[in-house]
C-alpha atoms as a PDB file:
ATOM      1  CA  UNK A   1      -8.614  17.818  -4.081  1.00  0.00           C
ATOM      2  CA  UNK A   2      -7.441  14.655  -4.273  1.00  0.00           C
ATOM      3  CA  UNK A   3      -7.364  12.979  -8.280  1.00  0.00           C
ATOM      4  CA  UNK A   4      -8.411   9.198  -9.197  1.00  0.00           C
ATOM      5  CA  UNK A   5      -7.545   6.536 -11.607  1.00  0.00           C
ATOM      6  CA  UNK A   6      -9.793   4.520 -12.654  1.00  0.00           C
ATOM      7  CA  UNK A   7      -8.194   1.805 -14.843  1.00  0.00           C
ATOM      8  CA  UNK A   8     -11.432  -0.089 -16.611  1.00  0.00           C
ATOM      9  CA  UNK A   9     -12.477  -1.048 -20.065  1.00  0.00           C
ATOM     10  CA  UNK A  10     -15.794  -1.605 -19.247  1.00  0.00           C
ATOM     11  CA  UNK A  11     -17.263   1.720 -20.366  1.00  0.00           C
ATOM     12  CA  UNK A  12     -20.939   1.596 -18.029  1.00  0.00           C
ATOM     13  CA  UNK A  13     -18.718   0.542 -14.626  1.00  0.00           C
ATOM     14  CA  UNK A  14     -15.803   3.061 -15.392  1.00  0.00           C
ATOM     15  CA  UNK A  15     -18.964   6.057 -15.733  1.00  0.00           C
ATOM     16  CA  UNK A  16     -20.405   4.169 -12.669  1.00  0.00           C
ATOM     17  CA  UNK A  17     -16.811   4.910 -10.668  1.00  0.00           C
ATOM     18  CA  UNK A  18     -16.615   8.359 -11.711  1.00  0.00           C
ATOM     19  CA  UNK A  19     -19.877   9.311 -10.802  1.00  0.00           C
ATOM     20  CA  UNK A  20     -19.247   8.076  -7.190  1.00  0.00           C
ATOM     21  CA  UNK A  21     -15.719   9.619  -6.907  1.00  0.00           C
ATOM     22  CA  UNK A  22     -16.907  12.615  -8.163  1.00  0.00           C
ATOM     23  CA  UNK A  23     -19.903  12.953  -6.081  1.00  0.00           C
ATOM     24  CA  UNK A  24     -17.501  12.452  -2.896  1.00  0.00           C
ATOM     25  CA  UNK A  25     -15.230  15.214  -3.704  1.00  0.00           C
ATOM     26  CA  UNK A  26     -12.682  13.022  -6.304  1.00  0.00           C
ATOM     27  CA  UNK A  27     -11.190  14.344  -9.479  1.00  0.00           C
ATOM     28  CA  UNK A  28     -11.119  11.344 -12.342  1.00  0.00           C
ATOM     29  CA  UNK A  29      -8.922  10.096 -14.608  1.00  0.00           C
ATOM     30  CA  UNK A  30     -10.183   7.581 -16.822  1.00  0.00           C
ATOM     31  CA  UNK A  31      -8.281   5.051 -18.772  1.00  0.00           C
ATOM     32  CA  UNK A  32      -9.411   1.528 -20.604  1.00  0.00           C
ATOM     33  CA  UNK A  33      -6.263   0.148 -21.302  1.00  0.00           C
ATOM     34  CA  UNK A  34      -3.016  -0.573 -19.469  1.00  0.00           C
ATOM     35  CA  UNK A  35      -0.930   0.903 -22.286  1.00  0.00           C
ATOM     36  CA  UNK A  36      -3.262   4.277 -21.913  1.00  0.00           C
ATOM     37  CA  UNK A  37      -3.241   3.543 -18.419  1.00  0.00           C
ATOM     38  CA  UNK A  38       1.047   4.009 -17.684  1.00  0.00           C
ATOM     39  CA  UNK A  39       0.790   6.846 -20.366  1.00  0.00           C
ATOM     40  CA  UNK A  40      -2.242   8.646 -18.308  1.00  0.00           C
ATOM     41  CA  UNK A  41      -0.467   7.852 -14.718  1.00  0.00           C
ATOM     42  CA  UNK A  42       2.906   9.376 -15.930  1.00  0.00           C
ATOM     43  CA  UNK A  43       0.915  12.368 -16.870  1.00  0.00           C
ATOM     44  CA  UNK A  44      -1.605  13.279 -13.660  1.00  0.00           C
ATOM     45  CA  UNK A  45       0.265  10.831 -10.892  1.00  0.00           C
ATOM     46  CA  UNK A  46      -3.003  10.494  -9.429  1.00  0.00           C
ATOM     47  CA  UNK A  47      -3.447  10.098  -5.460  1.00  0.00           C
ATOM     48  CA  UNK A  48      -4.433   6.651  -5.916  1.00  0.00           C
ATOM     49  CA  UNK A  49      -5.260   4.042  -8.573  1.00  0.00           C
ATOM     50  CA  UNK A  50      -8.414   1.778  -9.051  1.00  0.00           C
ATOM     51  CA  UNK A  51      -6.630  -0.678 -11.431  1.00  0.00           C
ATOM     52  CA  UNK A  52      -8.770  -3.542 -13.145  1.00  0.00           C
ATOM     53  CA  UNK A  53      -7.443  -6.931 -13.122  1.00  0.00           C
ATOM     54  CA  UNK A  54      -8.792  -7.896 -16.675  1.00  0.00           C
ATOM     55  CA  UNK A  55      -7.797  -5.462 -19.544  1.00  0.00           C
ATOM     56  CA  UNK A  56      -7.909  -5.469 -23.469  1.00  0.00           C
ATOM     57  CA  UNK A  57      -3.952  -5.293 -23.677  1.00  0.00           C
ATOM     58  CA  UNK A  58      -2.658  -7.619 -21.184  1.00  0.00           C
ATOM     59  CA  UNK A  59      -4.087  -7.854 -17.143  1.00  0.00           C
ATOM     60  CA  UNK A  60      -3.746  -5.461 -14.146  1.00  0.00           C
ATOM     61  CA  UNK A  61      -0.868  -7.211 -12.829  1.00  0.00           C
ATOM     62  CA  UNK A  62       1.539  -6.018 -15.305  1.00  0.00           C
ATOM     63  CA  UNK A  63       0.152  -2.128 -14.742  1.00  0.00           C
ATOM     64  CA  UNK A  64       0.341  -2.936 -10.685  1.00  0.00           C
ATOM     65  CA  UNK A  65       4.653  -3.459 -10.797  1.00  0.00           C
ATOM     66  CA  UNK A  66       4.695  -0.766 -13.668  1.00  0.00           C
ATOM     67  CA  UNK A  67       3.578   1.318 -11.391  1.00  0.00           C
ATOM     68  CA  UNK A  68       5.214   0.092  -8.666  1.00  0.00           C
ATOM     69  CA  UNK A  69       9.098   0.797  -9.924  1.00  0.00           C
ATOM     70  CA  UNK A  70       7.707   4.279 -10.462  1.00  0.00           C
ATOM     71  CA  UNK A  71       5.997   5.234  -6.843  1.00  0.00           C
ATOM     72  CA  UNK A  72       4.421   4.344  -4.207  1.00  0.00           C
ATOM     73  CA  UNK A  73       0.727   5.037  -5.379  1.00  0.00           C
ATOM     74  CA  UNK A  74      -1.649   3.134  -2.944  1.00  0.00           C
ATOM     75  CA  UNK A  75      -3.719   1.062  -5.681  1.00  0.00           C
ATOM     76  CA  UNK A  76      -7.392  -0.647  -5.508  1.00  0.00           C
ATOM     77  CA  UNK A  77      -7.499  -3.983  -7.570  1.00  0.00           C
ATOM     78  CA  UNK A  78     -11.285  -4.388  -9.230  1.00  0.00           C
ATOM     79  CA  UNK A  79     -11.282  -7.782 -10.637  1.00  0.00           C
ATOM     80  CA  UNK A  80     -14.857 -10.197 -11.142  1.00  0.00           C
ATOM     81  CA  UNK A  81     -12.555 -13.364  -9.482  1.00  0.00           C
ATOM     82  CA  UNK A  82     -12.873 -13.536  -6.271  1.00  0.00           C
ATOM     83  CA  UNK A  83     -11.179 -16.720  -5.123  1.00  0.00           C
ATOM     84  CA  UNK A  84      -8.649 -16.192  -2.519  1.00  0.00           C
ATOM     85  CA  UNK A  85      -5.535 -17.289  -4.663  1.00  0.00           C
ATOM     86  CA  UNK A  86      -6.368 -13.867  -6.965  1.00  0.00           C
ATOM     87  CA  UNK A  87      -6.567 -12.174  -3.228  1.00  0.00           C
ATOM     88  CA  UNK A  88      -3.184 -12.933  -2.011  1.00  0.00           C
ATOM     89  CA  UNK A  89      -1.452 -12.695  -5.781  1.00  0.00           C
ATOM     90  CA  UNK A  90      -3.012  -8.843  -5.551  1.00  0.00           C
ATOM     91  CA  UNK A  91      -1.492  -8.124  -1.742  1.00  0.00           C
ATOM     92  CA  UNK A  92       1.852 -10.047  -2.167  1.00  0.00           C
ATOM     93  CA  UNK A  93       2.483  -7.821  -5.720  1.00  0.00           C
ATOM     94  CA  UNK A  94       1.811  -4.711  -3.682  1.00  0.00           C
ATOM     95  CA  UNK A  95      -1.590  -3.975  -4.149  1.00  0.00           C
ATOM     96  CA  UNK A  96      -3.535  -1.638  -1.132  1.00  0.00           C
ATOM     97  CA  UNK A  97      -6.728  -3.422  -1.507  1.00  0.00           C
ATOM     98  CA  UNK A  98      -9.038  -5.994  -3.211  1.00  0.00           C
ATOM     99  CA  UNK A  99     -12.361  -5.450  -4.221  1.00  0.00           C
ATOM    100  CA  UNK A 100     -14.541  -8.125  -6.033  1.00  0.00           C
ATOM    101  CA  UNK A 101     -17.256  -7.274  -8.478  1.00  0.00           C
ATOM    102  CA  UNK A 102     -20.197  -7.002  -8.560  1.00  0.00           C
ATOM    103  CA  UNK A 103     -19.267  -4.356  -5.852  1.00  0.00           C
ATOM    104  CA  UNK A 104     -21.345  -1.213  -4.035  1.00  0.00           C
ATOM    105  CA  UNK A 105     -20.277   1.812  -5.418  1.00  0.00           C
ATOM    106  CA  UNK A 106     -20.600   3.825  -1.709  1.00  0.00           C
ATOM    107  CA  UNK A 107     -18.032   0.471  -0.374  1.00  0.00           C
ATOM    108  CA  UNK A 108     -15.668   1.427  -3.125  1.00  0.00           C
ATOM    109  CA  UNK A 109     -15.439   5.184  -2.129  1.00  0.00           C
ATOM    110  CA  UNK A 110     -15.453   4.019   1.726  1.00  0.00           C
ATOM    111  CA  UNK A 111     -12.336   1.637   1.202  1.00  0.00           C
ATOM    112  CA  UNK A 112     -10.888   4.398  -1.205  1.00  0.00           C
ATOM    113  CA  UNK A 113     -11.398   7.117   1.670  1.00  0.00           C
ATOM    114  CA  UNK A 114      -9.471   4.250   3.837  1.00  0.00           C
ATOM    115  CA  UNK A 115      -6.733   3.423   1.605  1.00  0.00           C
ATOM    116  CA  UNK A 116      -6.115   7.326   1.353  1.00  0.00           C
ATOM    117  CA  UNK A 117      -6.503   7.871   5.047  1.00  0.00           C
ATOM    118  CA  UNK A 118      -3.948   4.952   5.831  1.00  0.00           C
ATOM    119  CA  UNK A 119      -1.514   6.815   3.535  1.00  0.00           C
ATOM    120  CA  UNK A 120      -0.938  10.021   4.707  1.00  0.00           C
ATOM    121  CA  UNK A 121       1.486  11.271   7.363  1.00  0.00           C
ATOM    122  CA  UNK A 122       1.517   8.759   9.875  1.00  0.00           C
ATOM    123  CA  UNK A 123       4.056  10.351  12.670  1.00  0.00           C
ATOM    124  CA  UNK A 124       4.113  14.072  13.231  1.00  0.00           C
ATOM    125  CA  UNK A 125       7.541  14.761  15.042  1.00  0.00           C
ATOM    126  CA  UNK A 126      10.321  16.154  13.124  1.00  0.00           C
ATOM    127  CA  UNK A 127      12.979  13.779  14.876  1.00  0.00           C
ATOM    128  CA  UNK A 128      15.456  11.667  13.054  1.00  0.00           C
ATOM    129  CA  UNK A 129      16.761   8.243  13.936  1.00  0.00           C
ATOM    130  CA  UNK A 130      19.555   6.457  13.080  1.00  0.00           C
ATOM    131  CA  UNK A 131      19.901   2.360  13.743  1.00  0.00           C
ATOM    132  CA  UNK A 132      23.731   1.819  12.162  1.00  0.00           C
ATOM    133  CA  UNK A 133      23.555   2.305   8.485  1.00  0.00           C
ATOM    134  CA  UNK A 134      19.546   3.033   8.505  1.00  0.00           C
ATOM    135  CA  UNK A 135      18.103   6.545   8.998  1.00  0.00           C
ATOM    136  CA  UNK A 136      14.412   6.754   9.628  1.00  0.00           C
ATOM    137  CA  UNK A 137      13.311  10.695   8.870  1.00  0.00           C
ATOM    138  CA  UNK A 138       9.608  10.692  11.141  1.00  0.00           C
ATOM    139  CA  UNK A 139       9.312  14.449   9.389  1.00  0.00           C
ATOM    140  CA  UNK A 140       9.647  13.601   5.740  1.00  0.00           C
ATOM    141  CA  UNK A 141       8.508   9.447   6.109  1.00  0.00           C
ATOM    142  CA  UNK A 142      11.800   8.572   4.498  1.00  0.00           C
ATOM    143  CA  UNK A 143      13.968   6.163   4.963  1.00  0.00           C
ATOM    144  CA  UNK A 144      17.572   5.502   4.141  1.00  0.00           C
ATOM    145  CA  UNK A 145      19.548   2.565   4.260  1.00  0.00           C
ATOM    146  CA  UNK A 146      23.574   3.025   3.547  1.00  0.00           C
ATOM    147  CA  UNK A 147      22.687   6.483   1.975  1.00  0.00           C
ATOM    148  CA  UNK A 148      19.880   4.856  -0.767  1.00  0.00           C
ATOM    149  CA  UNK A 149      16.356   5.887   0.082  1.00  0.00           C
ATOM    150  CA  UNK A 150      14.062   2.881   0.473  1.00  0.00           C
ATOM    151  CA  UNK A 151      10.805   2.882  -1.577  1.00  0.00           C
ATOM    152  CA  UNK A 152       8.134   1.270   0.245  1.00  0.00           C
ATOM    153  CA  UNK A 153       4.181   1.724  -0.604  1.00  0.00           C
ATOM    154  CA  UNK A 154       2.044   3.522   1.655  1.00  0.00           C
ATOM    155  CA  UNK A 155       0.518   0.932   3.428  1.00  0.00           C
ATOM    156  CA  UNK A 156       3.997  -1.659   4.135  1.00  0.00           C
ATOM    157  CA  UNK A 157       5.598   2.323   5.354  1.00  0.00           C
ATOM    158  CA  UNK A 158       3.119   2.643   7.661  1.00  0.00           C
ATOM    159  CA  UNK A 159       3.879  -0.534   9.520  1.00  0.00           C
ATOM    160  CA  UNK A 160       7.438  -0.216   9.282  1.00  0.00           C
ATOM    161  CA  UNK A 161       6.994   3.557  10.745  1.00  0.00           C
ATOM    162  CA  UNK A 162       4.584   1.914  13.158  1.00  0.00           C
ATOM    163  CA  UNK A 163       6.972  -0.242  14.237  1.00  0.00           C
ATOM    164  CA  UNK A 164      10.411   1.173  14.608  1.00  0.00           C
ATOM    165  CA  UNK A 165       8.393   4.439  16.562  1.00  0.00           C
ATOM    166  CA  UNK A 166       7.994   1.089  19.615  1.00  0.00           C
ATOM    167  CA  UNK A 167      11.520  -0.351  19.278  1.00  0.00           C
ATOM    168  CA  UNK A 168      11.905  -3.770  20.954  1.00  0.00           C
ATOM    169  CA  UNK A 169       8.381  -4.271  21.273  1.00  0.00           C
ATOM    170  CA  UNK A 170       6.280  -6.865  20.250  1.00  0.00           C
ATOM    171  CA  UNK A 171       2.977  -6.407  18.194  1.00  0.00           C
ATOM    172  CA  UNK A 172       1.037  -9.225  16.912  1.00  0.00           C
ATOM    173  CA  UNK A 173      -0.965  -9.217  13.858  1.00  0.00           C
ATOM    174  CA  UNK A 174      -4.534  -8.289  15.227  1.00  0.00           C
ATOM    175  CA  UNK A 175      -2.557  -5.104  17.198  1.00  0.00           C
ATOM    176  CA  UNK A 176      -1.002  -4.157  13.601  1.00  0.00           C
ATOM    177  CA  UNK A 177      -4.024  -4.309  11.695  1.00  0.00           C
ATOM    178  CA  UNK A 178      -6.021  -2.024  14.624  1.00  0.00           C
ATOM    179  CA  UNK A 179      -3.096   0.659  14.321  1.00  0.00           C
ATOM    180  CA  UNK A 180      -2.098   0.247  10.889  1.00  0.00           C
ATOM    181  CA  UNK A 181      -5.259  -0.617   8.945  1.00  0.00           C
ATOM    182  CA  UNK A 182      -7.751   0.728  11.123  1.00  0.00           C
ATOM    183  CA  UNK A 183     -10.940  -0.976  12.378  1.00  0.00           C
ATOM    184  CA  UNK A 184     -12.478  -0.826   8.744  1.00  0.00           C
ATOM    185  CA  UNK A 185     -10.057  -3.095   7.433  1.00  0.00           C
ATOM    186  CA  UNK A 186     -12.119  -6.417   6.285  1.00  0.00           C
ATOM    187  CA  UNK A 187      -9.060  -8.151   4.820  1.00  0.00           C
ATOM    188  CA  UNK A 188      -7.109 -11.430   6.335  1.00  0.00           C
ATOM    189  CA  UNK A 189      -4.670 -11.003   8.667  1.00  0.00           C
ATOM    190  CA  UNK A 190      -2.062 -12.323   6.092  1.00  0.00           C
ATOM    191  CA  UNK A 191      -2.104  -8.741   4.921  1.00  0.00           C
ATOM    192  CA  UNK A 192       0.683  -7.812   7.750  1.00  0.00           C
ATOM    193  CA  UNK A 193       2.715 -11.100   6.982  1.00  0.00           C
ATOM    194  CA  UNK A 194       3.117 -10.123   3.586  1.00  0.00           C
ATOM    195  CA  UNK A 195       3.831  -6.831   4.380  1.00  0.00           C
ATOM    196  CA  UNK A 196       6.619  -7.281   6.784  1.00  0.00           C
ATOM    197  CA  UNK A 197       7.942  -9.643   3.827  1.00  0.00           C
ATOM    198  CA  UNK A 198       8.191  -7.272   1.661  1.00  0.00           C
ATOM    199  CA  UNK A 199       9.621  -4.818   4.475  1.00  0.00           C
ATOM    200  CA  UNK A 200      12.250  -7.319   5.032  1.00  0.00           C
ATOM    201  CA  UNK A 201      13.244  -8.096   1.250  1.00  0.00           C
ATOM    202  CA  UNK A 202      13.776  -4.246   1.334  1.00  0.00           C
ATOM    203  CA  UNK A 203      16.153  -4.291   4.427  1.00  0.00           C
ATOM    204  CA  UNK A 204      18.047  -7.073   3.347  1.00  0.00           C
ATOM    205  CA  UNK A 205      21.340  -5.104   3.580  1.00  0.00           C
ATOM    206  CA  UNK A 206      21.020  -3.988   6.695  1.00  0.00           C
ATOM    207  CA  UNK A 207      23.086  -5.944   9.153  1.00  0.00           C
ATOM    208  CA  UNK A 208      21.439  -7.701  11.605  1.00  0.00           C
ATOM    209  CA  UNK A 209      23.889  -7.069  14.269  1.00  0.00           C
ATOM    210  CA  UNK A 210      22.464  -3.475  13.902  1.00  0.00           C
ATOM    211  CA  UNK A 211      18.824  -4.428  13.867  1.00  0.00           C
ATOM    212  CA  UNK A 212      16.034  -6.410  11.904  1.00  0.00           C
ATOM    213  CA  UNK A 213      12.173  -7.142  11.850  1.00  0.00           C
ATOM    214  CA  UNK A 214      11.867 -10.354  13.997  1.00  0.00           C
ATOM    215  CA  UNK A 215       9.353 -12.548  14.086  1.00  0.00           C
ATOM    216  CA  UNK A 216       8.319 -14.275  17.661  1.00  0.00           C
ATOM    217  CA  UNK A 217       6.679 -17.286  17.041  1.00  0.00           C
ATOM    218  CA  UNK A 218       3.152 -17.299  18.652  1.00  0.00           C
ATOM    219  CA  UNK A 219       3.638 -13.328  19.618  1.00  0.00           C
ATOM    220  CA  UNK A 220       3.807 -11.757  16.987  1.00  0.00           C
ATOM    221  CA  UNK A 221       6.085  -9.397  14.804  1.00  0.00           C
ATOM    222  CA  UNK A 222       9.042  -6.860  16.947  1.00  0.00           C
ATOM    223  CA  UNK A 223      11.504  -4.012  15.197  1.00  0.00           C
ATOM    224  CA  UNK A 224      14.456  -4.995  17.170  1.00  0.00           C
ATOM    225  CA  UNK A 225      17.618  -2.750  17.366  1.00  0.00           C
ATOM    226  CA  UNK A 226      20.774  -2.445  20.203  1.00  0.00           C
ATOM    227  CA  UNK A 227      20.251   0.256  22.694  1.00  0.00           C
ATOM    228  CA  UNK A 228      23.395   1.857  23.326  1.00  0.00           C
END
């Protein structure tokens, strides 16, 4: 069984959450603070995070990269702005998903279920493969550049696993999100642009007469290595 966070001071839509979670098969965690809410997370490392942008002791943001130099917990943001600036703040800091309040409480569990689904295993075989000084493990989902494993979230590994498993092939961003996000996603396409950016900040020592994420204007996005 899979365990919640749910990160919300409002008392009546934090009961509201983990009714719904609950009723679908989800353990809870509640917390109301972000103080309570690193303390809590250290403590259960929930399967994923429902993280509220507006909290007593500071704002969701902060929790988000707290958690973030920690693991790669796939995290919800809940927030009552829902302007698209707030949007692209929440998937450029390495958030899974966006929800605006007021929200449906069966949506929430459906784009949890997503989120979750999106994060599991993505490749099956046990093979490894090595690009120069990068190792991609398709058995473990691990990567390893000069000997240093690369932490990515959930969500930006599956598109770099996507992508190196069709080496030297081209993918725009509607193909990505079909593969990647699934046919549920609602979310702008500028999800995969900021995803390969942060795939790329995470590569930057890899040379690039060994292999890099390239971008071909117009086509779309290509994990391009040397054959040979």
């Amino acid at each position: 069984m899979k365990t919640i966070q749910i990160v919300e001071d409002e008392i009546t839509i934090s009961r509201v959450l983990k009714a719904y979670m609950t009723k679908n098969g989800f353990d809870v965690v509640q917390s109301y603070s972000g103080s309570e809410a690193m303390k809590d997370y250290r403590d259960v490392q929930p399967d994923l995070v429902l993280l509220d942008v507006m909290l007593p002791d500071g704002d969701g943001w902060s929790v988000l990269e707290s958690i973030r130099t920690l693991a790669p917990t796939p995290v919800i943001m809940l927030t009552a702005l829902g302007d698209v600036d707030h949007r692209l703040k929440g998937l450029t800091s390495g958030a899974d998903d966006y929800i605006a309040k007021p929200f449906i409480g069966d949506e929430v569990v459906a784009r949890v279920q997503a989120v979750l689904r999106r994060s599991g295993p993505v490749y099956d075989t046990g093979s490894v493969r090595l690009y120069g000084d990068l190792k991609i493990n398709r058995q473990s989902h691990t990567v390893h550049l000069k000997g240093e494993e690369i932490t990515l979230t959930p969500r930006d590994l599956s598109v770099f696993l996507f992508l190196s498993d069709h080496p030297n092939q081209t993918f725009t961003r509607e193909q990505l999100i079909d593969r990647v996000w699934g046919m549920d996603y609602e979310g702008s396409d500028r999800a995969v642009d900021l995803a390969v950016k942060r795939i790329r900040k995470s590569l930057e020592e890899w040379p690039k007469e060994q292999g890099e994420i390239r971008t071909l204007r117009g086509l779309g996005y290509q994990f391009s290595v040397h054959q040979g």
